[in-house]
C-alpha atoms as a PDB file:
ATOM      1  CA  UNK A   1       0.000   0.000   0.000  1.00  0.00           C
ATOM      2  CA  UNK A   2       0.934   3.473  -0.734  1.00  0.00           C
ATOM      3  CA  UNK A   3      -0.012   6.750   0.929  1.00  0.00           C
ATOM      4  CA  UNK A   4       0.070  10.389  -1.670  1.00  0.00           C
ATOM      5  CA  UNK A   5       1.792  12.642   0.503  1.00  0.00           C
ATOM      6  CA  UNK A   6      -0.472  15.383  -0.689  1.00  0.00           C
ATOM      7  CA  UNK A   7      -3.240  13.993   1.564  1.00  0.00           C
ATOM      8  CA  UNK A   8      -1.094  14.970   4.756  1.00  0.00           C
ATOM      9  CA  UNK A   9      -1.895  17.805   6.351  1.00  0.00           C
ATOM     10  CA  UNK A  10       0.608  20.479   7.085  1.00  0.00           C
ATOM     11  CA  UNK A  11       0.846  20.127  10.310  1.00  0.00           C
ATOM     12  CA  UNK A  12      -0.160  16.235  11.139  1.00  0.00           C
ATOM     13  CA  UNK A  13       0.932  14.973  14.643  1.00  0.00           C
ATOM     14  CA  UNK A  14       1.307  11.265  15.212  1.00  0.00           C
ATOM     15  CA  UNK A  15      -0.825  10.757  18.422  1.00  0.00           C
ATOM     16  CA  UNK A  16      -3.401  12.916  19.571  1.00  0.00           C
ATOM     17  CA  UNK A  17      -4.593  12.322  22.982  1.00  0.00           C
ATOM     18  CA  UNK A  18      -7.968  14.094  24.754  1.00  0.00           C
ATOM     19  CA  UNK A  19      -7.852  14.442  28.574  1.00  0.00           C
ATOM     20  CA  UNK A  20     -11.646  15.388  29.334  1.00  0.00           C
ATOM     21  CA  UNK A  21     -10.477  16.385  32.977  1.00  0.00           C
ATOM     22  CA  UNK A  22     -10.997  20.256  32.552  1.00  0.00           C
ATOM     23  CA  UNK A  23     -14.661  19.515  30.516  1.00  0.00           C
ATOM     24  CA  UNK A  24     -15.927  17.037  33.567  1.00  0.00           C
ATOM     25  CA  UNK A  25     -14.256  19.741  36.369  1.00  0.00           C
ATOM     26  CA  UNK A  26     -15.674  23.197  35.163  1.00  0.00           C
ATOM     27  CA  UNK A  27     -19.081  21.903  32.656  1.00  0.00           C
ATOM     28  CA  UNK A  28     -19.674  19.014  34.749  1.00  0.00           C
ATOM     29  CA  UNK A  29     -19.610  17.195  31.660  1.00  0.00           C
ATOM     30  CA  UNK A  30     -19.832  13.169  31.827  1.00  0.00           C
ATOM     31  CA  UNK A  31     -19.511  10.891  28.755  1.00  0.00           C
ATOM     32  CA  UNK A  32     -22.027   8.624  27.950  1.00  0.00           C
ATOM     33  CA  UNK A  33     -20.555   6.125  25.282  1.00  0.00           C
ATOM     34  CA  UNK A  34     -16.516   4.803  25.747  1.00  0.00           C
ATOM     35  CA  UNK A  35     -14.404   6.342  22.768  1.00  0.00           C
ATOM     36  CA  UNK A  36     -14.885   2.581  21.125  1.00  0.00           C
ATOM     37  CA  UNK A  37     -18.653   2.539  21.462  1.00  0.00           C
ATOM     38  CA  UNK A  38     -18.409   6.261  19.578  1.00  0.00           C
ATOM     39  CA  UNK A  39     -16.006   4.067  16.917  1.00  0.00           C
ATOM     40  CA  UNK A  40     -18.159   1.197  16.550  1.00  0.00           C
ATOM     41  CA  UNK A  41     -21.448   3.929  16.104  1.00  0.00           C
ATOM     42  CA  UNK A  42     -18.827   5.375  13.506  1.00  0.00           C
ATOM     43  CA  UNK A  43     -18.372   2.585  11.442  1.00  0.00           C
ATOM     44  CA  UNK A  44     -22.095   1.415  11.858  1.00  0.00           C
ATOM     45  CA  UNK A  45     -23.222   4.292  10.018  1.00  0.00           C
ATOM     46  CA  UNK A  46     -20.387   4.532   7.754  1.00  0.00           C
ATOM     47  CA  UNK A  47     -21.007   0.941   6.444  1.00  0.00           C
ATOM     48  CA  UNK A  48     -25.191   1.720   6.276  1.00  0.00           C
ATOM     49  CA  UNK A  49     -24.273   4.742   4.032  1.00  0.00           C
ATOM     50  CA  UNK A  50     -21.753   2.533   1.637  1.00  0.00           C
ATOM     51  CA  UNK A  51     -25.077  -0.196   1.500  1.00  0.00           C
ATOM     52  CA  UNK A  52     -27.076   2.611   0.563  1.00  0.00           C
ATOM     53  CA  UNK A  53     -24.597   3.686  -2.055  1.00  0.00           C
ATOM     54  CA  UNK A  54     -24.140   0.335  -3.522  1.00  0.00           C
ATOM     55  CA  UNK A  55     -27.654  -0.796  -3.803  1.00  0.00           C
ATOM     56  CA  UNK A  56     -28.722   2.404  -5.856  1.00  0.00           C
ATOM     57  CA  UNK A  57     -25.988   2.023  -8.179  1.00  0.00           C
ATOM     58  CA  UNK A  58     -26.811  -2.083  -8.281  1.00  0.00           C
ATOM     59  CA  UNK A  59     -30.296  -0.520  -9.224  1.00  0.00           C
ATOM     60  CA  UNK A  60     -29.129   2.110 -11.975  1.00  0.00           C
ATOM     61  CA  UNK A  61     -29.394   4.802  -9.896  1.00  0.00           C
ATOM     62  CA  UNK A  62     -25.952   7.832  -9.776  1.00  0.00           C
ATOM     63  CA  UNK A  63     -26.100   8.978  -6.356  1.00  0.00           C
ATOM     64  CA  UNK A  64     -23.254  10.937  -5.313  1.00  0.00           C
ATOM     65  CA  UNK A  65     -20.738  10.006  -2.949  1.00  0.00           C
ATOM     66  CA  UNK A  66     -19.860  12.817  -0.331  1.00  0.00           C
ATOM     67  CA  UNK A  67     -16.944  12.238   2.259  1.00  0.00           C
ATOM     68  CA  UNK A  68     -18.175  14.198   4.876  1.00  0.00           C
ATOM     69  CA  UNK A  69     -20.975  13.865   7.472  1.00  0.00           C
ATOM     70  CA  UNK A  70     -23.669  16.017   7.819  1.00  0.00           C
END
């Protein structure tokens, strides 16, 4: 496999790590799904939208592909 550098961003950093402590002490903020359950919800979707994709184009049908969420 081979990556195209020109899909790196600028300024890409190899790990990035979230420490919620400051959310949870001043917002009282609590998540409600582990980072992997968020994933798995992720990937869920992302595979439902591909199913989508590939039965209307099994079916004849152009739809358009867009990479990003709404």
């Amino acid at each position: 496999m081979r990556i195209d550098p020109r899909y790196f961003r600028p300024a890409e950093v190899e790990t990035l790590l979230g420490d919620p402590s400051k959310a949870k002490e001043k917002l009282g903020w609590e998540p409600e799904i582990t980072a992997q359950e968020m994933c798995a919800e992720m990937v869920a979707e992302d595979l439902k939208v591909a199913q989508r994709h590939a039965f209307l184009k099994a079916h004849g049908y152009d739809s358009p592909v867009s990479l990003e969420s709404g």
